[in-house]
PDB file of N, CA and C in Angstrom:
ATOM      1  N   UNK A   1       0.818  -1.181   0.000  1.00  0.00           N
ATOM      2  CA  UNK A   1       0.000   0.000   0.000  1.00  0.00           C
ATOM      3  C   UNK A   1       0.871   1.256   0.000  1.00  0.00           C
ATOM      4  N   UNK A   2       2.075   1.391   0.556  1.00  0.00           N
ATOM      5  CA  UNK A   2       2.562   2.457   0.786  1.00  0.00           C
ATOM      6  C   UNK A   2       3.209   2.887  -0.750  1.00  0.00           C
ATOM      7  N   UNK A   3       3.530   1.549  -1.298  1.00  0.00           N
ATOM      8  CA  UNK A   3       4.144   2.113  -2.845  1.00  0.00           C
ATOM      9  C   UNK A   3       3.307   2.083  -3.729  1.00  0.00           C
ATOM     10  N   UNK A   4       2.324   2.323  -3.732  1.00  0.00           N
ATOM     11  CA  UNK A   4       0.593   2.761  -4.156  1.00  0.00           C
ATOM     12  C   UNK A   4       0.163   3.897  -3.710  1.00  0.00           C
ATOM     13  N   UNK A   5       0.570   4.378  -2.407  1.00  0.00           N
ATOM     14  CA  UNK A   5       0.374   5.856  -2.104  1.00  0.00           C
ATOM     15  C   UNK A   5       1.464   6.573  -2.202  1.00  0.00           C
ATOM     16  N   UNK A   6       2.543   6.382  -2.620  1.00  0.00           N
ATOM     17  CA  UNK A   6       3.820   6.989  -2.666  1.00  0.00           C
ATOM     18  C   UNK A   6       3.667   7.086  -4.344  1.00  0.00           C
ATOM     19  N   UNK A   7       3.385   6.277  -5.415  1.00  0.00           N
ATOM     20  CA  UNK A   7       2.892   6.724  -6.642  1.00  0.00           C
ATOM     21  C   UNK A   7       2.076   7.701  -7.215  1.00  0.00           C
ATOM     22  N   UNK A   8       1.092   7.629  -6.301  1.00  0.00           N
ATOM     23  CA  UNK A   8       0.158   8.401  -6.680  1.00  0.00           C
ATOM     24  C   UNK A   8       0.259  10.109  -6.362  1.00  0.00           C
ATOM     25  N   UNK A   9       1.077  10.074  -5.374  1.00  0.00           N
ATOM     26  CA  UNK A   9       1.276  11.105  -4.722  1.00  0.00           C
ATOM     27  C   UNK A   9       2.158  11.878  -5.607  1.00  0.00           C
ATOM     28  N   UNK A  10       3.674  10.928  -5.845  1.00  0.00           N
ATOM     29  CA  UNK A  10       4.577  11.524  -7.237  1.00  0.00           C
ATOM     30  C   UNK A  10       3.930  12.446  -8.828  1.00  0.00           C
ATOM     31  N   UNK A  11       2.516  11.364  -8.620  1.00  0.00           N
ATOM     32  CA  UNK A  11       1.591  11.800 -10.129  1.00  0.00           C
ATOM     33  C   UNK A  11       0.881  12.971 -10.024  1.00  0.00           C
ATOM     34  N   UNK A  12       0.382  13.117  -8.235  1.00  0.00           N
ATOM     35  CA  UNK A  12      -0.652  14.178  -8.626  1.00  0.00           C
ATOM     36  C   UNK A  12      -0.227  15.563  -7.753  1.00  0.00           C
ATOM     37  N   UNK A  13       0.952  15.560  -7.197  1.00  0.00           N
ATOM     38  CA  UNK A  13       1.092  16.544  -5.851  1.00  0.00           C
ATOM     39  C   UNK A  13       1.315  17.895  -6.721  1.00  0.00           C
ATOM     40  N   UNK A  14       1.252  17.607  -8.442  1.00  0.00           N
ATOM     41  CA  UNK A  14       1.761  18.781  -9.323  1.00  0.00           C
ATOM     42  C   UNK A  14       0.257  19.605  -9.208  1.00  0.00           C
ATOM     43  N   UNK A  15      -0.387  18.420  -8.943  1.00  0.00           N
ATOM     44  CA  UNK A  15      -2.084  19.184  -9.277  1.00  0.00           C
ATOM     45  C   UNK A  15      -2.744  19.740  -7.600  1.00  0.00           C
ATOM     46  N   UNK A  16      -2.212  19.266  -6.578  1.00  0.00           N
ATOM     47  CA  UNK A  16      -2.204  20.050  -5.519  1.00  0.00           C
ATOM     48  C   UNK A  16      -2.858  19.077  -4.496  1.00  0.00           C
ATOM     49  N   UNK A  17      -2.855  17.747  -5.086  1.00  0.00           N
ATOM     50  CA  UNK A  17      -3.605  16.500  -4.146  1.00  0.00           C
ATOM     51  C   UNK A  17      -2.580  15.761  -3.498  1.00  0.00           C
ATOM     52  N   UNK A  18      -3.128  15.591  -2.471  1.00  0.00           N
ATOM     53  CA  UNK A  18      -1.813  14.924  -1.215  1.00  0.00           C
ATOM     54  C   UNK A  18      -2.525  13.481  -1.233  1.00  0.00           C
ATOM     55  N   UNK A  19      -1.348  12.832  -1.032  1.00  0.00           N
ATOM     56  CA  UNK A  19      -1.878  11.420  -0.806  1.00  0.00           C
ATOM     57  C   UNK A  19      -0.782  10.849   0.712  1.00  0.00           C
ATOM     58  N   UNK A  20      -1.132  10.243   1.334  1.00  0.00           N
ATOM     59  CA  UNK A  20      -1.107  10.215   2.434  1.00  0.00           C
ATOM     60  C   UNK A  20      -1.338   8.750   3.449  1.00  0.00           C
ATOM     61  N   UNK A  21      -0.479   7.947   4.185  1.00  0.00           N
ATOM     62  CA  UNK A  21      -1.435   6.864   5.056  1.00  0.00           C
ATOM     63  C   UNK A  21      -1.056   7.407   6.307  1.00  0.00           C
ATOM     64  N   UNK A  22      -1.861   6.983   7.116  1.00  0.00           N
ATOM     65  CA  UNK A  22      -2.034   7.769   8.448  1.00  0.00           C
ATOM     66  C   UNK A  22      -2.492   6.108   9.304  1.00  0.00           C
ATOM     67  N   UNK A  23      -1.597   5.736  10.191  1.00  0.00           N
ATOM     68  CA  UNK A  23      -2.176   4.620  10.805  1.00  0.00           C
ATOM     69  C   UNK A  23      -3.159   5.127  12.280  1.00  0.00           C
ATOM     70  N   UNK A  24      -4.457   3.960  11.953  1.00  0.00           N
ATOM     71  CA  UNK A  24      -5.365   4.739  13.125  1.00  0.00           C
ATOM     72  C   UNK A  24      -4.914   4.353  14.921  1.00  0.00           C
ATOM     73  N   UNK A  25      -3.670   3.807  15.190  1.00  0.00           N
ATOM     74  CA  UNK A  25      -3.013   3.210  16.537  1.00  0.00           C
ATOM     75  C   UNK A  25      -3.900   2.188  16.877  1.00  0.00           C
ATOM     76  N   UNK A  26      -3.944   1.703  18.543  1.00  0.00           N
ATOM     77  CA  UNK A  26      -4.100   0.618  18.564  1.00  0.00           C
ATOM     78  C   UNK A  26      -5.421   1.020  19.292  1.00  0.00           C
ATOM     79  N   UNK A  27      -6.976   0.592  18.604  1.00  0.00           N
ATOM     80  CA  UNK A  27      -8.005   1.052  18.867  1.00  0.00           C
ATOM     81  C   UNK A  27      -8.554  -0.002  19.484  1.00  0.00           C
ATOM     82  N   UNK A  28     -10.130   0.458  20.340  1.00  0.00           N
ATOM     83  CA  UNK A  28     -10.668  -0.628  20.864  1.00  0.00           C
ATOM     84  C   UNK A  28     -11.569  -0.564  20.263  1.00  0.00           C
ATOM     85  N   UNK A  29     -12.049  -1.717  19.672  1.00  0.00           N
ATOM     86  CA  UNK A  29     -13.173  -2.032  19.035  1.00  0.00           C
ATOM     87  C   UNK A  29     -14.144  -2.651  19.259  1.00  0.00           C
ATOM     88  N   UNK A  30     -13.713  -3.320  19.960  1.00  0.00           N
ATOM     89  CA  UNK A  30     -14.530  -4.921  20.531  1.00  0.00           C
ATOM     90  C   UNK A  30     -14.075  -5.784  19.869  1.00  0.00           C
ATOM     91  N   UNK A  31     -12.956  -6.423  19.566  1.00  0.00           N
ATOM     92  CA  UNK A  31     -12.398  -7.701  18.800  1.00  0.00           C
ATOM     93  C   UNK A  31     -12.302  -8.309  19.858  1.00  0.00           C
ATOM     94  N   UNK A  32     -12.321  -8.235  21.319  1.00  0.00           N
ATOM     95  CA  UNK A  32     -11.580  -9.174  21.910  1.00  0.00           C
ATOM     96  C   UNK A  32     -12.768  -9.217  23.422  1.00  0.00           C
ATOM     97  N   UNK A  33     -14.207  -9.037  22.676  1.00  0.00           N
ATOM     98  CA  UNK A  33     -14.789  -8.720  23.718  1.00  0.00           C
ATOM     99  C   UNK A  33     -15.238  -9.923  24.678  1.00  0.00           C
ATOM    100  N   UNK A  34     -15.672 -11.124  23.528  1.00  0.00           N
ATOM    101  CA  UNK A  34     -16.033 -12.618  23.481  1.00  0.00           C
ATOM    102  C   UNK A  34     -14.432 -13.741  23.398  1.00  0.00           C
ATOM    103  N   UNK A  35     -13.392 -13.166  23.597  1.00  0.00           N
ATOM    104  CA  UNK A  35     -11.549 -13.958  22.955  1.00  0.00           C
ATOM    105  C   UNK A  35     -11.905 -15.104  24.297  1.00  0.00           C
ATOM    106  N   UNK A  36     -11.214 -15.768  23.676  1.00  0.00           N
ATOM    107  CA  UNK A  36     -11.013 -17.179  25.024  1.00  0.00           C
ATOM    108  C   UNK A  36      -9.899 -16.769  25.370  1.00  0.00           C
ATOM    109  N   UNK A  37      -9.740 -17.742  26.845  1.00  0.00           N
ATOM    110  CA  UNK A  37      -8.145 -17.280  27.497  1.00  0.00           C
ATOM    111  C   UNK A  37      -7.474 -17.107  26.858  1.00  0.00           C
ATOM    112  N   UNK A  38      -6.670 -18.512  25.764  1.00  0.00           N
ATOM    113  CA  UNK A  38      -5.773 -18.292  25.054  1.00  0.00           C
ATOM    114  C   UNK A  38      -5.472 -17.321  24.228  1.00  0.00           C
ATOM    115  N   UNK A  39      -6.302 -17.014  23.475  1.00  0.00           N
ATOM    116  CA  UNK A  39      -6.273 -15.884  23.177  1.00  0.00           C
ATOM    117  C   UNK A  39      -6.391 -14.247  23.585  1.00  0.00           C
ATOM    118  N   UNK A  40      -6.701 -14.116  25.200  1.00  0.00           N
ATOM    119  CA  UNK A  40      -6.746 -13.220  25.683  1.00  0.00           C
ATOM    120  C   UNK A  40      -5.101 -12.969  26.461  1.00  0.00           C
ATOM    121  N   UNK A  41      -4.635 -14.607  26.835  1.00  0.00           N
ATOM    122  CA  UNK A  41      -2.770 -14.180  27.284  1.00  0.00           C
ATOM    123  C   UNK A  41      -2.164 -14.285  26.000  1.00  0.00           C
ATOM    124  N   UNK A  42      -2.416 -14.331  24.495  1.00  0.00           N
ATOM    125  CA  UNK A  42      -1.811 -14.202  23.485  1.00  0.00           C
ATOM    126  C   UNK A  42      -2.285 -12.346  23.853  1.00  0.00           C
ATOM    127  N   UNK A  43      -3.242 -11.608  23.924  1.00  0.00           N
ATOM    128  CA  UNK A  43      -3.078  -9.897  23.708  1.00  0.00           C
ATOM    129  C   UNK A  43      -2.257  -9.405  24.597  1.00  0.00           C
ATOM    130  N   UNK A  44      -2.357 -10.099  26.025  1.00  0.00           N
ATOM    131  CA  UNK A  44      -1.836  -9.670  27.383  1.00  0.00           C
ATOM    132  C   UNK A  44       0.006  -9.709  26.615  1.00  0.00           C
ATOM    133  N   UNK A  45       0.255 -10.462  25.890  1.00  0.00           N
ATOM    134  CA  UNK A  45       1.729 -11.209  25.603  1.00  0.00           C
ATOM    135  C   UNK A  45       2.278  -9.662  24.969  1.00  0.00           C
ATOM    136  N   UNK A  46       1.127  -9.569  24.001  1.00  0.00           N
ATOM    137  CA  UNK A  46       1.327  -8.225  22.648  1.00  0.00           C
ATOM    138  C   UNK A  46       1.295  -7.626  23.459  1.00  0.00           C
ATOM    139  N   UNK A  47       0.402  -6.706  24.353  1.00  0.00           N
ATOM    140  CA  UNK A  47       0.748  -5.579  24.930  1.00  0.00           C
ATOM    141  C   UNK A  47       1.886  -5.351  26.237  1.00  0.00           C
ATOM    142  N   UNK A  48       2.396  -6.234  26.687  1.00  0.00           N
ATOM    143  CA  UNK A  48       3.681  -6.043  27.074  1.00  0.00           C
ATOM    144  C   UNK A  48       4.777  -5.792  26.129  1.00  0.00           C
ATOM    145  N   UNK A  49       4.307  -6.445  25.221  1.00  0.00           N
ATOM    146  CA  UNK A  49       5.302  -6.416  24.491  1.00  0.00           C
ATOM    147  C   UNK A  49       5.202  -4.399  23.790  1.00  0.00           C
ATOM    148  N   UNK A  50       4.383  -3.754  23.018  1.00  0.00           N
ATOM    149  CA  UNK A  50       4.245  -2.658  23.451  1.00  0.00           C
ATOM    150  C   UNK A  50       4.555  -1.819  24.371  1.00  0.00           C
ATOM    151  N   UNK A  51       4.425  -2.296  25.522  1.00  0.00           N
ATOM    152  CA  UNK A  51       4.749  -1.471  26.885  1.00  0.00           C
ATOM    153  C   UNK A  51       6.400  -1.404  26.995  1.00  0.00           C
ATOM    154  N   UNK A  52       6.859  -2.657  26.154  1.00  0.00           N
ATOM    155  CA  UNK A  52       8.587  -2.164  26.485  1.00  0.00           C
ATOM    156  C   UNK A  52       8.910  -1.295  25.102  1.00  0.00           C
ATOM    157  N   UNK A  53       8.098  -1.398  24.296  1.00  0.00           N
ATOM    158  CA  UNK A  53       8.452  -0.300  23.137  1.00  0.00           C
ATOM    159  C   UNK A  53       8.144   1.559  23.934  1.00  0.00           C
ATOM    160  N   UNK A  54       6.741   1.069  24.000  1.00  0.00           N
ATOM    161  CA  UNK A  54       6.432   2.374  24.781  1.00  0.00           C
ATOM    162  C   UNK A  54       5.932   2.353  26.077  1.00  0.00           C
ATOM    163  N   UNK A  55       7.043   2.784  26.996  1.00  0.00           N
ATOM    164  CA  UNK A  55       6.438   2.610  28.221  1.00  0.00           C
ATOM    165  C   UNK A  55       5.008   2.899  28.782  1.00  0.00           C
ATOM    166  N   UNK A  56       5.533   4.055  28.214  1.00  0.00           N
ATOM    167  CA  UNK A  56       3.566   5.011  28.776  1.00  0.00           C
ATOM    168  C   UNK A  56       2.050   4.363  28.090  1.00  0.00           C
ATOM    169  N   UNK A  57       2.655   3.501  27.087  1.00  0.00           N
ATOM    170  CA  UNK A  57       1.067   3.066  26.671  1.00  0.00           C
ATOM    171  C   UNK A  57       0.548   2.369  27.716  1.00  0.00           C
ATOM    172  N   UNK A  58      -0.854   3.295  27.757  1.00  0.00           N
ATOM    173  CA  UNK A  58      -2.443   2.306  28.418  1.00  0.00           C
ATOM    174  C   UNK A  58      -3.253   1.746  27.903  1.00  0.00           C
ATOM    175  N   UNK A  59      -3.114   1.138  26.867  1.00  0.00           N
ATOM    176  CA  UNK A  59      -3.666   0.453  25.773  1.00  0.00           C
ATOM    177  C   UNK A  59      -4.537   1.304  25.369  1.00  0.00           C
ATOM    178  N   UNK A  60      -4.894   0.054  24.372  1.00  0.00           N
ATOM    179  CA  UNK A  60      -6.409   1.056  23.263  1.00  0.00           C
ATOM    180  C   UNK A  60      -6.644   2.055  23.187  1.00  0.00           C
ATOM    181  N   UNK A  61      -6.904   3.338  22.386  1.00  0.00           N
ATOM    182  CA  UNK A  61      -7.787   4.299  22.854  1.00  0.00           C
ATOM    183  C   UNK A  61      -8.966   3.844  21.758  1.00  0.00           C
ATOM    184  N   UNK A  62      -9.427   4.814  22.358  1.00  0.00           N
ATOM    185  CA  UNK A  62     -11.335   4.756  21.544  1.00  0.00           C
ATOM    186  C   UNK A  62     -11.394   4.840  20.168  1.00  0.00           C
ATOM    187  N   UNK A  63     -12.313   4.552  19.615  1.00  0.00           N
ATOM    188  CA  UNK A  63     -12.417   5.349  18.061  1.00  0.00           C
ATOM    189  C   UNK A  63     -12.764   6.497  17.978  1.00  0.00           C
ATOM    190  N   UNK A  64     -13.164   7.297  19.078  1.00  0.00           N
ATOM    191  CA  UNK A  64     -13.125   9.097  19.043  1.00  0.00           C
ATOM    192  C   UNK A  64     -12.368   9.343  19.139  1.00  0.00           C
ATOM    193  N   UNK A  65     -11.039   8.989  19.935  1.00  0.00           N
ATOM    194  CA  UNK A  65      -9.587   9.866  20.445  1.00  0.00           C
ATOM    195  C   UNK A  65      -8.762   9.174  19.068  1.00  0.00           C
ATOM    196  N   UNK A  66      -9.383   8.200  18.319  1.00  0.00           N
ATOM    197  CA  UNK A  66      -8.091   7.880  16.896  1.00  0.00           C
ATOM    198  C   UNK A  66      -9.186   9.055  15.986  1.00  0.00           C
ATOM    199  N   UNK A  67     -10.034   9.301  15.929  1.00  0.00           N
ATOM    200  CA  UNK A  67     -10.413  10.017  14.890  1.00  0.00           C
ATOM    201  C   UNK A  67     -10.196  11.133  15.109  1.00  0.00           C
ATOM    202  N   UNK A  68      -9.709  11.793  16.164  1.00  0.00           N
ATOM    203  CA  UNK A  68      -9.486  13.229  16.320  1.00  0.00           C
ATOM    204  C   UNK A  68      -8.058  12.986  16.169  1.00  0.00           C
ATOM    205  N   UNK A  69      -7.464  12.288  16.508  1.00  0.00           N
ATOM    206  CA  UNK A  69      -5.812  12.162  16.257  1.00  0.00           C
ATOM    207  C   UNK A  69      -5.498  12.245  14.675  1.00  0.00           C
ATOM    208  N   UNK A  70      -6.325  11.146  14.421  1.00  0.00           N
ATOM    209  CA  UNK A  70      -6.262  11.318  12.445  1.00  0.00           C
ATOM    210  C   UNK A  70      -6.357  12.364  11.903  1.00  0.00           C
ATOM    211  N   UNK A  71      -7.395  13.353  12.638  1.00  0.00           N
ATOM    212  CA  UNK A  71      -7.862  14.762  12.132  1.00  0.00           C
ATOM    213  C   UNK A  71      -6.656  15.538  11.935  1.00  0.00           C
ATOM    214  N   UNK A  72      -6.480  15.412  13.488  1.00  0.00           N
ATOM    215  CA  UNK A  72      -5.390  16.424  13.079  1.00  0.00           C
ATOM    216  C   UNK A  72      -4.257  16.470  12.487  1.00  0.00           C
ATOM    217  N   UNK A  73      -3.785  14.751  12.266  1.00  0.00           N
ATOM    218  CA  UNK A  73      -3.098  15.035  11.492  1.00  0.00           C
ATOM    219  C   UNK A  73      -3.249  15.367   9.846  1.00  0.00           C
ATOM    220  N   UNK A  74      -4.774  14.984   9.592  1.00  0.00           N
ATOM    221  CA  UNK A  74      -4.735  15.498   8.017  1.00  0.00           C
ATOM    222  C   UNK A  74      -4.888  17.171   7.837  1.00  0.00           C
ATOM    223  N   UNK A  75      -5.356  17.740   9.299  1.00  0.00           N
ATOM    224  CA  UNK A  75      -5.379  19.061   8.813  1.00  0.00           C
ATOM    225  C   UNK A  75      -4.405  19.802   8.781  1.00  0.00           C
ATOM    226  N   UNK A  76      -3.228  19.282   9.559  1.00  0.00           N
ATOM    227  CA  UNK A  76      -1.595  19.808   9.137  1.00  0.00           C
ATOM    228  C   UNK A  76      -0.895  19.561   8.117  1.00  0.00           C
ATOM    229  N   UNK A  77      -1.250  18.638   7.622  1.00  0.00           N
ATOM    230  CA  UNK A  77      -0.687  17.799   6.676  1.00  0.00           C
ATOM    231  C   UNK A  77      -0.890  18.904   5.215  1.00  0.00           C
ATOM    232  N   UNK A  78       0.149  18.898   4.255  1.00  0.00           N
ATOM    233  CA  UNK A  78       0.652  19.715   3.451  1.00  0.00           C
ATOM    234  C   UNK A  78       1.144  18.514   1.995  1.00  0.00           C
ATOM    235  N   UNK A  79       0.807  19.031   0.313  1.00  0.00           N
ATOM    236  CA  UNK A  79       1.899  19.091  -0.333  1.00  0.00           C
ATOM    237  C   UNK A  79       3.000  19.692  -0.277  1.00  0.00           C
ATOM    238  N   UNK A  80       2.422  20.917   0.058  1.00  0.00           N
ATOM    239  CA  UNK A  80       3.604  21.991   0.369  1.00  0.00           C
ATOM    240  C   UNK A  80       5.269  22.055   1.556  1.00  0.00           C
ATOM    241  N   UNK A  81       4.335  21.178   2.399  1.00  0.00           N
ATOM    242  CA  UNK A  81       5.028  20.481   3.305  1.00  0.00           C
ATOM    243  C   UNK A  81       5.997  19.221   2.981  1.00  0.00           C
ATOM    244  N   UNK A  82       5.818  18.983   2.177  1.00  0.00           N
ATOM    245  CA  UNK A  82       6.513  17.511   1.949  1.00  0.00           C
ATOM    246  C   UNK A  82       5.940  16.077   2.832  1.00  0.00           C
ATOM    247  N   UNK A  83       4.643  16.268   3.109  1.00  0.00           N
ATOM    248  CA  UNK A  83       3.696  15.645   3.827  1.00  0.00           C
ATOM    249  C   UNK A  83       3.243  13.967   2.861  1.00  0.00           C
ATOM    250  N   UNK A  84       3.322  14.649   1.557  1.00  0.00           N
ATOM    251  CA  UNK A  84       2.674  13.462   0.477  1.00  0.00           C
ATOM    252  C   UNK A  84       3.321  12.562  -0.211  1.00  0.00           C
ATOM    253  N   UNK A  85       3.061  11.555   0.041  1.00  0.00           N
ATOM    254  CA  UNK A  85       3.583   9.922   0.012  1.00  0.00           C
ATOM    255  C   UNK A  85       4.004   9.239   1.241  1.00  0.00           C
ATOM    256  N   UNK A  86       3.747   9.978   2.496  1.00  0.00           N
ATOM    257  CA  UNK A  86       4.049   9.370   3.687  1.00  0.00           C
ATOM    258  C   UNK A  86       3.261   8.098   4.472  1.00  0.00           C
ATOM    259  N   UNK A  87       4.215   7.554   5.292  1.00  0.00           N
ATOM    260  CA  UNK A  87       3.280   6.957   6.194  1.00  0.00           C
ATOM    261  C   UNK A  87       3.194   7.280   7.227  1.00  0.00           C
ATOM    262  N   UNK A  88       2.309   7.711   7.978  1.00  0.00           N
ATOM    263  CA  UNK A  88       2.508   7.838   9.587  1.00  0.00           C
ATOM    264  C   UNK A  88       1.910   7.719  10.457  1.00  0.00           C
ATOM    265  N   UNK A  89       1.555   7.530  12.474  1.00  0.00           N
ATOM    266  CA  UNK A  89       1.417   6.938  13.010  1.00  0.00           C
ATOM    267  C   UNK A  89      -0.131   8.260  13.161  1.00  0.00           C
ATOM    268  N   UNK A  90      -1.263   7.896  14.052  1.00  0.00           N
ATOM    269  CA  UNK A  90      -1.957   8.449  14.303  1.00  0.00           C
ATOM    270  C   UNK A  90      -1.524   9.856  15.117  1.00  0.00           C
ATOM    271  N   UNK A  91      -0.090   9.867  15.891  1.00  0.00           N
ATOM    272  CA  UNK A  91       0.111  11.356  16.276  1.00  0.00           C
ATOM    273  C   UNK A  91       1.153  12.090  15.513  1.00  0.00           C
ATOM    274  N   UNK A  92       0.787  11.278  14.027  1.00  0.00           N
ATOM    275  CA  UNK A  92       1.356  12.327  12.738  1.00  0.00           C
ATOM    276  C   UNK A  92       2.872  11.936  12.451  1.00  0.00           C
ATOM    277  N   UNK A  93       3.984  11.141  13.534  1.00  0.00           N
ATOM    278  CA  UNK A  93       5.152  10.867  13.059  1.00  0.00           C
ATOM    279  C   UNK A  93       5.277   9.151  13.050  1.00  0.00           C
ATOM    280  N   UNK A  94       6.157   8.860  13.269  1.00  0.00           N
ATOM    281  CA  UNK A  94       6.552   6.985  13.262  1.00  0.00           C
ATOM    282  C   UNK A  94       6.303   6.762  14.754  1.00  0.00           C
ATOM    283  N   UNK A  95       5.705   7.313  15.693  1.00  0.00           N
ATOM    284  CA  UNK A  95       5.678   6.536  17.044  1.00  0.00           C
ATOM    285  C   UNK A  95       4.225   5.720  16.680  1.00  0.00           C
ATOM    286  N   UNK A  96       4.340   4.612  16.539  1.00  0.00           N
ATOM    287  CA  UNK A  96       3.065   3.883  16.436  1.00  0.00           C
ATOM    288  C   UNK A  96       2.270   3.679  17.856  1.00  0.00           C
ATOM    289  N   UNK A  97       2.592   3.916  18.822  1.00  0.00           N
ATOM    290  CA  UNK A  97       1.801   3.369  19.847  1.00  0.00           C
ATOM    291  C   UNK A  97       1.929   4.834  21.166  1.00  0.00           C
TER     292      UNK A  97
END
């Protein structure tokens, strides 16, 4: 996907359209509302594992606090900037979590 949005972006940023991926972080959805054990110390496993990437994560946030995060990053977000063909994390740089 990214060398699909990194194309497109090369083709059209002359015409003033940004193309852009923006990852939405690690949301709660309810995937794991019904999980059996095993599969609930397989998430417990992942999010430690997270927690030594980023200490401060408290897991999940909501799908309101990723959609306002997304927001803002598309409303900063620039051709002009050198913003288009990127990938980036929901608080706009590479910290994914």
């Amino acid at each position: 996907m990214n060398l699909i949005v990194a194309k497109y972006n090369v083709q059209y940023k002359k015409d003033g359209v940004l193309f852009m991926s923006i990852s939405p972080g690690v949301v709660e959805v309810g995937h794991y509302n019904d999980c059996t054990p095993e599969q609930m110390q397989g998430l417990m496993g992942f999010i430690g594992q997270l927690k030594v990437y980023a200490p401060d994560f408290a897991g999940p946030i909501s799908t309101e606090s990723s959609v306002q995060h997304i927001r803002a990053v598309w409303e900063k977000a620039s051709v002009e900037n050198g913003d288009g063909g990127s990938f980036v994390s929901h608080l706009g740089n590479k910290q994914w979590v």
